[in-house]
Protein backbone atom coordinates (compact mmCIF):
# COMPACT_ATOMS: atom_id res chain seq x y z
CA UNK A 1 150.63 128.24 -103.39
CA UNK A 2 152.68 125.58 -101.49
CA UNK A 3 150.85 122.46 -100.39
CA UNK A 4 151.28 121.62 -96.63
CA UNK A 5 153.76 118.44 -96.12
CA UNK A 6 151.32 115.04 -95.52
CA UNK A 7 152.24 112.67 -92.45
CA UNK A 8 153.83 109.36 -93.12
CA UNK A 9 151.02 107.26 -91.93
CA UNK A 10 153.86 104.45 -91.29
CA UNK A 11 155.77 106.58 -89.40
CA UNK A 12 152.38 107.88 -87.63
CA UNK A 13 151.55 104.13 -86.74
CA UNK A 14 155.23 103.92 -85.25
CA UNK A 15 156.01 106.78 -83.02
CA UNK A 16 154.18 109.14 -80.69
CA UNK A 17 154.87 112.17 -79.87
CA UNK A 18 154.77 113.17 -76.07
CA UNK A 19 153.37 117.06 -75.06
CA UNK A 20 157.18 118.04 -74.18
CA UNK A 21 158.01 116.81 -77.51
CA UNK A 22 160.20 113.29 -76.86
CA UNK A 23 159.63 110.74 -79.58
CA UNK A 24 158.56 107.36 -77.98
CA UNK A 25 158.49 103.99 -79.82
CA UNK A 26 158.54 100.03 -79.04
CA UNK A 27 161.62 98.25 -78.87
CA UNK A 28 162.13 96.05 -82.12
CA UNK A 29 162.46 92.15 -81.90
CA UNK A 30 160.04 91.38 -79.67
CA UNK A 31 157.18 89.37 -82.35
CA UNK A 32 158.66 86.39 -83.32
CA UNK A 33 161.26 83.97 -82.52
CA UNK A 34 160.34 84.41 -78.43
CA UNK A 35 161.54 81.00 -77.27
CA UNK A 36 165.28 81.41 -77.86
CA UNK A 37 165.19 84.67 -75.81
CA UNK A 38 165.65 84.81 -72.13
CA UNK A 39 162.28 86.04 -70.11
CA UNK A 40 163.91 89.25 -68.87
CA UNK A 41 164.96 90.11 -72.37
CA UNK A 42 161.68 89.46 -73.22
CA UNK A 43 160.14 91.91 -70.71
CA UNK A 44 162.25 94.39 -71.34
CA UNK A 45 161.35 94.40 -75.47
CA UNK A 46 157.99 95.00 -74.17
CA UNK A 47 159.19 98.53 -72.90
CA UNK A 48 158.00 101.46 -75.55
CA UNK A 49 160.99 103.86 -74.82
CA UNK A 50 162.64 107.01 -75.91
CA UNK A 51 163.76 107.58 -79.23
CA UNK A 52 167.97 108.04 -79.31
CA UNK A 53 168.77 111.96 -79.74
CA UNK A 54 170.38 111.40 -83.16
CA UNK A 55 167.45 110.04 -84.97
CA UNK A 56 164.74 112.77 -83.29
CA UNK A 57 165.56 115.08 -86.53
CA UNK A 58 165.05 112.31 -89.05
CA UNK A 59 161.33 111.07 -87.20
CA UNK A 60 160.03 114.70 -86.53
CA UNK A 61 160.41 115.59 -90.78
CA UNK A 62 158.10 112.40 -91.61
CA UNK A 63 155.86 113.88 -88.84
CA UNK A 64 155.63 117.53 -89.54
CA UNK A 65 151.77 117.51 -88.39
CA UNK A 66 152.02 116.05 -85.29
């Protein structure tokens, strides 16, 4: 009997999954080294956006439960 695949609780703590299925995540650079970047660059690392379509297949296998 086959076990069922486990979440990557990293992954988990990283991505959500919306109800149509996109793959939503927070921009990276925005926790340290905030003083050299300009404020609109900072607000706009505070976005959580779409995943890119080429790395949906590679996110969705560490999530198979979700």
């Amino acid at each position: 009997m086959a076990k069922a695949a486990k979440t990557k609780r990293t992954a988990a703590k990283r991505f959500k999954i919306t109800g149509s299925g996109r793959i939503l995540h927070q921009r990276v650079g925005g926790q340290h080294y905030m003083l050299k970047k300009s404020k609109r660059r900072k607000r706009d690392l505070k976005r959580i956006v779409e995943l890119h379509p080429s790395r949906e297949r590679a996110v969705k296998a560490l999530l198979p439960n979700q």
